[in-house]
Protein backbone atom coordinates (compact mmCIF):
# COMPACT_ATOMS: atom_id res chain seq x y z
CA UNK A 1 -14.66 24.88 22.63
CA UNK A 2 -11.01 24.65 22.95
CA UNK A 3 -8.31 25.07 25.78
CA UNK A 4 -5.99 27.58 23.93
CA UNK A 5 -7.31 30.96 25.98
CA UNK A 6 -5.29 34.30 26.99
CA UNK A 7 -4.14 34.65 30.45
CA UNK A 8 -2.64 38.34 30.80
CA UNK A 9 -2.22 38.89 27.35
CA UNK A 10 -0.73 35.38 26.66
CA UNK A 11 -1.60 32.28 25.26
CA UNK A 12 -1.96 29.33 27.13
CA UNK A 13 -2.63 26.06 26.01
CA UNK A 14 -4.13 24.74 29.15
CA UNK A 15 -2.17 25.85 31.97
CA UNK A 16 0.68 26.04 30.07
CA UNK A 17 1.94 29.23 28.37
CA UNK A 18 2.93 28.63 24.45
CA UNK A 19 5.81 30.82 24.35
CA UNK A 20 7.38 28.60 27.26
CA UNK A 21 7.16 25.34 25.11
CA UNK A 22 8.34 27.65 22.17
CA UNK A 23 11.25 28.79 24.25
CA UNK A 24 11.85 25.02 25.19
CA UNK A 25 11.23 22.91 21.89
CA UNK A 26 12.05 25.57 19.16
CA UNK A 27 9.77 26.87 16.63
CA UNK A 28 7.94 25.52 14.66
CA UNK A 29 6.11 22.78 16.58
CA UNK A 30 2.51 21.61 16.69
CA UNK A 31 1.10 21.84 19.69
CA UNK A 32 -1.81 19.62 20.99
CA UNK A 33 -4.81 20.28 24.07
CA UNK A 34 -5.10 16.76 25.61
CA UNK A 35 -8.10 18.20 27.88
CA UNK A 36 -9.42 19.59 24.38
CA UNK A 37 -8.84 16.16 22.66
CA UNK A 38 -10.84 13.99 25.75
CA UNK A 39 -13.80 16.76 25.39
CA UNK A 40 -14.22 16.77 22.09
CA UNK A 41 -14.02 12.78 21.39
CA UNK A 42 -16.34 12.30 24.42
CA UNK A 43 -19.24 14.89 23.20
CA UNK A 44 -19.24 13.03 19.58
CA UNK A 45 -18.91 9.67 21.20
CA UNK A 46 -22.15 10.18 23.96
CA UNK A 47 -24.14 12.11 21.26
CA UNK A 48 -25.07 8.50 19.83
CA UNK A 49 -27.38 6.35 22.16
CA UNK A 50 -27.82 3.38 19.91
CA UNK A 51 -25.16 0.85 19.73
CA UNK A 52 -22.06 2.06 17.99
CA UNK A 53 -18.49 2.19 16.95
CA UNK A 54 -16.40 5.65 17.05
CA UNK A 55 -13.68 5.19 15.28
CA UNK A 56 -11.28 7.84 14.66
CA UNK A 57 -10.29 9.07 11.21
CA UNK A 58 -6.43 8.37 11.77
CA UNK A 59 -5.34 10.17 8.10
CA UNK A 60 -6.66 13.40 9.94
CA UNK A 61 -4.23 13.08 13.19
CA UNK A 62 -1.96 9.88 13.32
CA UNK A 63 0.56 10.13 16.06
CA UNK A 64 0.23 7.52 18.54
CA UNK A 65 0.16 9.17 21.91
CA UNK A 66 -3.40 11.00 20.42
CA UNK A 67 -4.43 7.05 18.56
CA UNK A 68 -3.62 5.45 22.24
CA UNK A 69 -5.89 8.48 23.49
CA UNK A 70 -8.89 7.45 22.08
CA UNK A 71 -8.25 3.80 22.90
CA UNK A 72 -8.42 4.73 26.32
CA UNK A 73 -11.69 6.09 25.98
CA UNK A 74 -12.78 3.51 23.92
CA UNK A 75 -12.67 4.39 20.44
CA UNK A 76 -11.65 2.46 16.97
CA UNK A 77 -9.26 3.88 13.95
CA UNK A 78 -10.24 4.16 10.52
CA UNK A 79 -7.72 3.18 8.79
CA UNK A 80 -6.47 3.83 5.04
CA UNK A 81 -3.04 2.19 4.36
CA UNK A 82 -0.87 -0.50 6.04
CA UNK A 83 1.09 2.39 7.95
CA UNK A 84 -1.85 3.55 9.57
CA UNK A 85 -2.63 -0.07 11.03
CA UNK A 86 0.73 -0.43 12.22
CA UNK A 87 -0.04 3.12 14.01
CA UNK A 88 -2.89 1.99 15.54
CA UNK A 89 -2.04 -1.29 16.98
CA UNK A 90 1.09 0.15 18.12
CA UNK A 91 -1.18 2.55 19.92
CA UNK A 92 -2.81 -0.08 21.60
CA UNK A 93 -6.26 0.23 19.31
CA UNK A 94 -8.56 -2.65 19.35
CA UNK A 95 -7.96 -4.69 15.77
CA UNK A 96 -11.94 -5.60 16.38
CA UNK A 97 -12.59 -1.84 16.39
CA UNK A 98 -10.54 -0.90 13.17
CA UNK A 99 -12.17 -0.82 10.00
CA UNK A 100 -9.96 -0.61 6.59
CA UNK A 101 -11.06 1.97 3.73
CA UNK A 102 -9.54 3.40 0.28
CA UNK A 103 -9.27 2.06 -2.77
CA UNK A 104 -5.75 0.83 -3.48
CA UNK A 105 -5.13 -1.58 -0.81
CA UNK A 106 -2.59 -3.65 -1.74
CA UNK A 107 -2.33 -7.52 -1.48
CA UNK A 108 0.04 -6.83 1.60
CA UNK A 109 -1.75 -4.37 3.18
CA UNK A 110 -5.07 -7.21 2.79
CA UNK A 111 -3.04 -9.74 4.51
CA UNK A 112 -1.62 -7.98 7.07
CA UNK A 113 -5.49 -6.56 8.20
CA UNK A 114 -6.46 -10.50 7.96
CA UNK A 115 -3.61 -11.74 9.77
CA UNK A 116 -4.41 -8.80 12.52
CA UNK A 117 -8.46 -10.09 12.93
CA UNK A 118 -9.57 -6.02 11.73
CA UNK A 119 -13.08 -5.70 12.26
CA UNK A 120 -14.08 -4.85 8.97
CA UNK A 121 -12.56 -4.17 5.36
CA UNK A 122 -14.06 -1.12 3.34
CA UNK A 123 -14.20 -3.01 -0.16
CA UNK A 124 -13.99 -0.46 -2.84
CA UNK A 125 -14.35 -2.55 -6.14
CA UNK A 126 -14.86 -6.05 -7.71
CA UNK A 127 -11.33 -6.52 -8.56
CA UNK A 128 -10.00 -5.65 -4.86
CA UNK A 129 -13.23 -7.90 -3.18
CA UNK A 130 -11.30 -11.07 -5.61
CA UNK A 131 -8.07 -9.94 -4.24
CA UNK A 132 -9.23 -10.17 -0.67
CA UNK A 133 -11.21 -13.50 -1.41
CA UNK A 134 -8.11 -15.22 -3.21
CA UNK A 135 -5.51 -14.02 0.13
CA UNK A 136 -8.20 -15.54 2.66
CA UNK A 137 -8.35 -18.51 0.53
CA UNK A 138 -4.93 -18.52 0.88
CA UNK A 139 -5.23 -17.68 4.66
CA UNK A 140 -7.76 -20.46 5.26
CA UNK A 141 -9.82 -17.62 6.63
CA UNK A 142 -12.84 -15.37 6.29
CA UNK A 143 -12.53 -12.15 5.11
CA UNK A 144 -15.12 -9.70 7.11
CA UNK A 145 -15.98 -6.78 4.14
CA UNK A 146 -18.16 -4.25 3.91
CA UNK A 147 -18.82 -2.08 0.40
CA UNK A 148 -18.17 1.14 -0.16
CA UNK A 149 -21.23 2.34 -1.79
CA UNK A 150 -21.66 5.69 -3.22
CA UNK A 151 -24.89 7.58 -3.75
CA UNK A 152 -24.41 10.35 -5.77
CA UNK A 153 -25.13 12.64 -3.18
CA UNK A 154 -23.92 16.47 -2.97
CA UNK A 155 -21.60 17.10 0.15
CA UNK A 156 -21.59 20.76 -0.61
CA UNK A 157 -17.93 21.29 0.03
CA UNK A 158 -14.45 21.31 -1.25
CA UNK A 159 -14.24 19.58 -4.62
CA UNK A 160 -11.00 18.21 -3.58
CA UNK A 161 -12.51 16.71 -0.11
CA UNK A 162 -15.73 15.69 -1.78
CA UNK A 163 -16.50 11.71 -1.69
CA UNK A 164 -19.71 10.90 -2.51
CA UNK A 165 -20.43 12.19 -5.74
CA UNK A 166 -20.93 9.55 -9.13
CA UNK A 167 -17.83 11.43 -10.43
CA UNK A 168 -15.52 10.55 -7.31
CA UNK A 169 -13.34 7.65 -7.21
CA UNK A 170 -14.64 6.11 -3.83
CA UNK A 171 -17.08 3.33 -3.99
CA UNK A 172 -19.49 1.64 -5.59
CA UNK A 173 -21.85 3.09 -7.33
CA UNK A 174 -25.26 2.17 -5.82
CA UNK A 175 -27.64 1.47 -8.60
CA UNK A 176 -24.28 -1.40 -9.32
CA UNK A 177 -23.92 -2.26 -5.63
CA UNK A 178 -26.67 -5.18 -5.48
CA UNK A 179 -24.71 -7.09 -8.37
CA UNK A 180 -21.83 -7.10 -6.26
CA UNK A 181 -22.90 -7.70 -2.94
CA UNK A 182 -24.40 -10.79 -4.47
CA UNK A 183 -21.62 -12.09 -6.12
CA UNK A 184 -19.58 -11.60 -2.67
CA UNK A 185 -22.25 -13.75 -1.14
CA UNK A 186 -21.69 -16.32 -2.98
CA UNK A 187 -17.62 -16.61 -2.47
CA UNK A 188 -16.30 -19.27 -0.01
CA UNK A 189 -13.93 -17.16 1.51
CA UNK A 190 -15.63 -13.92 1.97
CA UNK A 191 -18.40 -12.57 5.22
CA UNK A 192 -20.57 -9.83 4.15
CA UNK A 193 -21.24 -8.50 7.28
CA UNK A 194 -21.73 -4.24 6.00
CA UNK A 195 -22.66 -1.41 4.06
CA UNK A 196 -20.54 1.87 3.82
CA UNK A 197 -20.81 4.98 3.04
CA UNK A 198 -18.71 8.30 3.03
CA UNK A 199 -19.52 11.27 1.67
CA UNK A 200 -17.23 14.03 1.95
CA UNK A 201 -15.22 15.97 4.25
CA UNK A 202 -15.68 19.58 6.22
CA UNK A 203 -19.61 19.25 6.34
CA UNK A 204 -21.65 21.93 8.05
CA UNK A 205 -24.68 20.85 7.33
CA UNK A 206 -26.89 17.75 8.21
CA UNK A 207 -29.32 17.49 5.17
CA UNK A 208 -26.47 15.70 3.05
CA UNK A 209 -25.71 13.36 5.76
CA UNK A 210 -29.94 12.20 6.24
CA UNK A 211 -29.74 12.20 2.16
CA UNK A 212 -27.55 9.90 1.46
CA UNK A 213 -28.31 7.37 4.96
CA UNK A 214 -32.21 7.49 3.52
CA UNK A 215 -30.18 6.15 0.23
CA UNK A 216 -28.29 3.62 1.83
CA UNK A 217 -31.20 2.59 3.91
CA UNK A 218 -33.17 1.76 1.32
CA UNK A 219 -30.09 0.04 0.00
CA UNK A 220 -30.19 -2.02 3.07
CA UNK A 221 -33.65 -2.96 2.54
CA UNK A 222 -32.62 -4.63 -0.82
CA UNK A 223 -30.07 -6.30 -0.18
CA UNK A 224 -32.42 -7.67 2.96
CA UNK A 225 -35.11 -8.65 0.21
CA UNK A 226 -32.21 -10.63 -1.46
CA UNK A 227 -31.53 -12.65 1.47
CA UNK A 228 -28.18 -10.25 2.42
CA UNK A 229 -27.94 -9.71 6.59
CA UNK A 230 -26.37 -6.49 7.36
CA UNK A 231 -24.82 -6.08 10.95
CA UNK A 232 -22.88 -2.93 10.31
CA UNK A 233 -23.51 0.99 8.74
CA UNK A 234 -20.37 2.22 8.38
CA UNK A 235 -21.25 6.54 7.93
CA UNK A 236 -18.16 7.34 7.81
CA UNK A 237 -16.89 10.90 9.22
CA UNK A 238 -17.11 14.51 7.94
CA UNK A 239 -18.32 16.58 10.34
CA UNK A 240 -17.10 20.30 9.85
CA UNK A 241 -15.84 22.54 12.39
CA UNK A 242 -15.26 26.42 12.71
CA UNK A 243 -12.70 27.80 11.30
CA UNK A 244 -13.68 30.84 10.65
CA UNK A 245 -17.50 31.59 10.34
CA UNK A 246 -19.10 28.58 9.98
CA UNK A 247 -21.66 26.93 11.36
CA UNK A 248 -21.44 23.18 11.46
CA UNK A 249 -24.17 21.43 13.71
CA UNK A 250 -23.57 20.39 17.25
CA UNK A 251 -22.34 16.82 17.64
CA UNK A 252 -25.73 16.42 19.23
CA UNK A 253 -27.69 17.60 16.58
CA UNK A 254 -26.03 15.59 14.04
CA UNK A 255 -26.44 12.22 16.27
CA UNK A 256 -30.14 13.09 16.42
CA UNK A 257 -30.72 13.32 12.85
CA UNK A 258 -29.25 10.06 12.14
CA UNK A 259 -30.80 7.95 15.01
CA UNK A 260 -33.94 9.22 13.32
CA UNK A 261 -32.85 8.32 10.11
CA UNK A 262 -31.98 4.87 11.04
CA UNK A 263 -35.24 4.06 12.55
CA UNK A 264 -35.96 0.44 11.39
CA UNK A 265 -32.75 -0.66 11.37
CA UNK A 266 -30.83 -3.33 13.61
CA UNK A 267 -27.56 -2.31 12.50
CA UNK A 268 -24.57 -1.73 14.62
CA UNK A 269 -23.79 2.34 13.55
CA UNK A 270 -19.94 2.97 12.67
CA UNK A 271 -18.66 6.22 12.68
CA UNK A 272 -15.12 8.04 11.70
CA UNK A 273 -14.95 11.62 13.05
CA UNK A 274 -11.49 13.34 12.21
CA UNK A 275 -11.63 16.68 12.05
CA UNK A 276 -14.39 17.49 14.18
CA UNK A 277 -12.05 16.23 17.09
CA UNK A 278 -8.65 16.87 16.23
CA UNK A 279 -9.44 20.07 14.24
CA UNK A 280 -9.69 22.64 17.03
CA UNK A 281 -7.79 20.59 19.43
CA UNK A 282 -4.02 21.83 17.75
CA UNK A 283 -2.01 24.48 16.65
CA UNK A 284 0.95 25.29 14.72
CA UNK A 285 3.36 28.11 16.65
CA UNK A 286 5.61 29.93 13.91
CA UNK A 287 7.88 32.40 14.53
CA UNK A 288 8.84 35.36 12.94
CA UNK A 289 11.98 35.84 10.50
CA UNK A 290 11.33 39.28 8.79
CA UNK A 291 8.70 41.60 7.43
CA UNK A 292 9.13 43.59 4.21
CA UNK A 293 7.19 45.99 2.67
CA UNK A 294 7.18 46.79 -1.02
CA UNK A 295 3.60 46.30 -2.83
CA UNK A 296 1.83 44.67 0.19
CA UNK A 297 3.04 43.51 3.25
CA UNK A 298 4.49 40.20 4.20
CA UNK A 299 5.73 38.86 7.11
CA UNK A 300 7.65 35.87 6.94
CA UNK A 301 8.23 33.46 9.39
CA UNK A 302 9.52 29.76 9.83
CA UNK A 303 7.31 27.36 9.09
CA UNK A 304 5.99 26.87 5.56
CA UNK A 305 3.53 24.89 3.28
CA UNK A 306 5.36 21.38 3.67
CA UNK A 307 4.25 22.18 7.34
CA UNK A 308 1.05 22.94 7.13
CA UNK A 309 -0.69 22.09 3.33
CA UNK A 310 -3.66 23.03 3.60
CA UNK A 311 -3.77 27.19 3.13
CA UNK A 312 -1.87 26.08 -0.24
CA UNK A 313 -3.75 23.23 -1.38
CA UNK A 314 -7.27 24.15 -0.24
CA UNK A 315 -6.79 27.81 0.06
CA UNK A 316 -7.85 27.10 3.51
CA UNK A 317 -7.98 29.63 6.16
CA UNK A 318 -6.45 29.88 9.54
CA UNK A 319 -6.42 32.41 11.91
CA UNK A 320 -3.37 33.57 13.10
CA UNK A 321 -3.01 34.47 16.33
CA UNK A 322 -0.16 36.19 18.02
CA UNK A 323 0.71 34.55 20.98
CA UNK A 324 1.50 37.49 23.09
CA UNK A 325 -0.57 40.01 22.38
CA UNK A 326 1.51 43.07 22.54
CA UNK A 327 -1.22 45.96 21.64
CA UNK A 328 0.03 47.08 18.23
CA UNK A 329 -3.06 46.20 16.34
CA UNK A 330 -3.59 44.73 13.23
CA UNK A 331 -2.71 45.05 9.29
CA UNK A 332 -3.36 43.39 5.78
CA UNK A 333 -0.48 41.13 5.17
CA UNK A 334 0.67 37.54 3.70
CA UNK A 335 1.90 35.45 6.17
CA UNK A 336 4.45 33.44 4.19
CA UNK A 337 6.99 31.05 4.77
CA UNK A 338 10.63 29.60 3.58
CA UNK A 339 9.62 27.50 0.60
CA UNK A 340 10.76 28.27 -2.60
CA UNK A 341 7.04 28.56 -4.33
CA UNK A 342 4.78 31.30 -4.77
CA UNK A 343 2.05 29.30 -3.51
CA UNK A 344 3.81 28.98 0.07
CA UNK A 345 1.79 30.71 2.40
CA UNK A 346 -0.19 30.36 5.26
CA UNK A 347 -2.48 33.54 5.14
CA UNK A 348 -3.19 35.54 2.46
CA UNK A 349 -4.31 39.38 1.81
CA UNK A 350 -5.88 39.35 5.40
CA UNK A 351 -6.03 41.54 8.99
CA UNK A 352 -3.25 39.63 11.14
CA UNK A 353 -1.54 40.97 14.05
CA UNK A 354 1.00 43.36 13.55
CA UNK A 355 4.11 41.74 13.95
CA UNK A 356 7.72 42.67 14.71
CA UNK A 357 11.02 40.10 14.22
CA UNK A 358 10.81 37.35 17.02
CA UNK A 359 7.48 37.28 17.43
CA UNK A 360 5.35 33.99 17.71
CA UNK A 361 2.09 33.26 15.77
CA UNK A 362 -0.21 30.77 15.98
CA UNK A 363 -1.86 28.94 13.14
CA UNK A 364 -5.37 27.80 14.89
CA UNK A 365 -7.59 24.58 14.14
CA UNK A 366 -4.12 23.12 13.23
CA UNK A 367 -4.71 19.68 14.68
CA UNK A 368 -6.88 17.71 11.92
CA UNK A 369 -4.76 17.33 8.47
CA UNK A 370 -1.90 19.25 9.71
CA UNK A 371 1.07 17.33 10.94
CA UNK A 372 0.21 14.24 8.95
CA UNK A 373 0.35 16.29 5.54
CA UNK A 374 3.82 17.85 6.06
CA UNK A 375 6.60 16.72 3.88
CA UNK A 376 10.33 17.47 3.81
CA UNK A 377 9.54 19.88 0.41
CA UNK A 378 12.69 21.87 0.29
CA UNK A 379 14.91 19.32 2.53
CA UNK A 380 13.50 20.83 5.57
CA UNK A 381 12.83 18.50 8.29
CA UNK A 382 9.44 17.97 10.03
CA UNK A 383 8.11 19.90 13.02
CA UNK A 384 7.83 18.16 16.60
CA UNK A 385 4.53 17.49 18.17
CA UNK A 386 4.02 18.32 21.70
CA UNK A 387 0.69 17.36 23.78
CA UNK A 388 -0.12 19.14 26.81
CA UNK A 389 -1.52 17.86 29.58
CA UNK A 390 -2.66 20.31 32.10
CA UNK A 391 0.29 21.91 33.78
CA UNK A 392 2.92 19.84 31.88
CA UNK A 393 3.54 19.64 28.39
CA UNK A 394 5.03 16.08 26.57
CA UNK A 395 7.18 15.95 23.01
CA UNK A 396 5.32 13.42 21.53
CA UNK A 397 6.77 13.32 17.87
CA UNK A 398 10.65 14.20 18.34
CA UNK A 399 11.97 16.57 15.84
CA UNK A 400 13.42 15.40 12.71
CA UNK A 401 17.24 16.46 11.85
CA UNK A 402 19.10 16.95 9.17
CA UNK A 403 20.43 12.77 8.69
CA UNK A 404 16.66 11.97 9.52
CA UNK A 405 16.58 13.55 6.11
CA UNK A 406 19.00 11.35 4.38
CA UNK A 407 18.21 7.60 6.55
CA UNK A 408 18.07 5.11 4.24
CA UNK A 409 19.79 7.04 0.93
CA UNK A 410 23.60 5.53 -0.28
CA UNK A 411 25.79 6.68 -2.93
CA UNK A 412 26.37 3.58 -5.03
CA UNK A 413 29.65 2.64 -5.38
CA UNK A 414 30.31 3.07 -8.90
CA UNK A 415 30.07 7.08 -7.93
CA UNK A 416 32.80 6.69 -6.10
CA UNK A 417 33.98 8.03 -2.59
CA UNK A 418 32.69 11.31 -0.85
CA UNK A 419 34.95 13.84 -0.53
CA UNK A 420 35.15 14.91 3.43
């Protein structure tokens, strides 16, 4: 469920109609459903009854006003980079309730997590557990970790946003796992207090999910046999949503099949939804340019692919929307934007509504992997974010302009002067 709903043949995002904050903010923009936001963290977050952590996939949906959010409700980040802890604690997230993953951290990026008292850093190899142990030495400190393991286990997905298979670059592989956990064990400057585990993105199905936490559990149980105490399962995030006719399992549903999964263990459960709550929580409102005619039919309209990656990348879909319906039906066209690259649309060869110059379209189940995968591709500057809030709408994320574009270049001097 989502809050974006027609009122008299227009599209409100809450009680507030979408070509109003078009006519106020400019197009494009990304537009956000706090109300939509609260539901959907809350539903994932109360589907688990044993004790857990929820935090929030921040790569998915990073601007702080939606990070702070969460906090509020009492959720973590998951974190991937240095950037994205500054994010969060800016935000006003919980360092104890932020765990660190990927698997290029660098020796800055370790420090700064130490220095900040994170809950937990997602080790990904042996050499980046001896950088960690080396900076806490350094630190005078323990180092909390947790390893990345990966069980070869089949996410059924996109092969781009597939984690968990032996030929990914994530983790640990966990037939190797044991060796290393051990040799963590034994370092001075290192706590093994997890296990991790993340298989993939866009899941609509449970039966990976159980597959690869019976894995790990058993896992678990070895590393218990070898005298290794485990106070955290770190299962990651992946939950799918709809966008357009799948089925992913209820939040419920999927919190069921792991409580009975974990049965027998004491572990504290970690999880990192993205998508599943920022996914159908946002928008992207486009207007449009022109249409033209000639072999198919495109219509062309203002925002692009460095707005909105993922139709390009993953040949995603989205459906557009128009976001006042005007009765003129639909046709088969390419929605298409600016960029100069064939591969710039954001809807290809299917029934959208039929559109006329000036019209507004929305791009729906914008909000996970939308904003924070934009780019200034072509010198064009990125969208604004607004979040609305029942009867009010906010500009959280100003829009860029054009010397946003150029902040921080300089013509050497040997170039000589500019020319006015």
């Amino acid at each position: 469920m989502n809050h974006f709903n027609y009122k008299n043949n227009r599209m409100f995002c809450e009680d507030v109609a979408v070509a109003e904050i078009a006519e106020a903010v400019n197009t494009p923009f990304y537009l956000y459903s706090n109300a939509t936001l609260t539901r959907h963290f809350q539903a994932f977050d109360q589907a688990f009854k044993l004790p857990h952590i929820t935090c929030f996939a921040t790569k998915s949906c990073s601007n702080i006003a939606i990070l702070h959010g969460f906090a509020e409700l009492g959720g973590g980040a998951d974190i991937v980079s240095g950037g994205e802890l500054f994010r969060a604690l800016k935000a006003g997230v919980d360092p104890r309730k932020i765990v660190y993953s990927g698997v290029g951290k660098t020796r800055e990026e370790l420090r700064y997590g130490l220095k900040e008292n994170i809950l937990l850093f997602n080790v990904e190899s042996v050499q980046e557990l001896r950088a960690i142990q080396e900076e806490a030495a350094v630190m005078g400190i323990k180092a909390p970790v947790s390893f990345r393991v990966n069980p070869d286990v089949d996410p059924r997905t996109h092969a781009y946003i597939s984690t968990g298979m032996a030929k990914n670059k994530f983790g640990i592989p966990i037939d190797q796992a044991l060796d290393v956990y051990q040799q963590a064990d034994k370092m001075v400057n290192i706590e093994v207090l997890g296990v991790s585990c993340h298989i993939g993105s866009q899941l609509t199905d449970v039966s990976p999910f159980v597959e690869s936490l019976g894995k790990v559990k058993q896992f678990i149980n070895r590393l218990k046999q070898a005298g290794i105490k485990i106070k955290y399962l770190d299962l990651g995030g992946g939950l799918g949503i709809c966008y357009q006719d799948e089925t992913p399992p209820e939040p419920a549903e999927y919190a069921k099949a792991i409580a009975r999964e974990m049965a027998g263990l004491s572990c504290t459960l970690i999880l990192e939804p993205g998508r599943v709550i920022v996914g159908n929580a946002g928008i992207l409102v486009t207007k449009v340019l022109y249409t033209k005619a000639g072999g198919k039919k495109f219509i062309i309209v203002d925002a692009g692919m460095n707005d909105l990656a993922r139709p390009s990348l993953y040949d995603a879909f989205h459906a557009v929307q128009a976001v006042e319906e005007r009765g003129r039906g639909t046709e088969v066209a390419d929605v298409v934007g600016p960029i100069c690259e064939s591969g710039d649309f954001l809807s290809r060869g299917r029934e959208v509504p039929c559109c006329e110059q000036g019209d507004l379209l929305a791009l729906m189940s914008s909000g996970a992997y939308g904003f924070t995968m934009s780019s200034n591709y072509n010198s064009r500057p990125r969208v604004c974010e607004v979040l609305v809030n029942g009867s009010e709408f906010y500009i959280i994320r100003q829009r860029e302009t054009r010397d946003d574009l150029i902040r921080g270049e300089k013509i050497p001097d040997f170039q000589g002067v500019v020319r006015e």
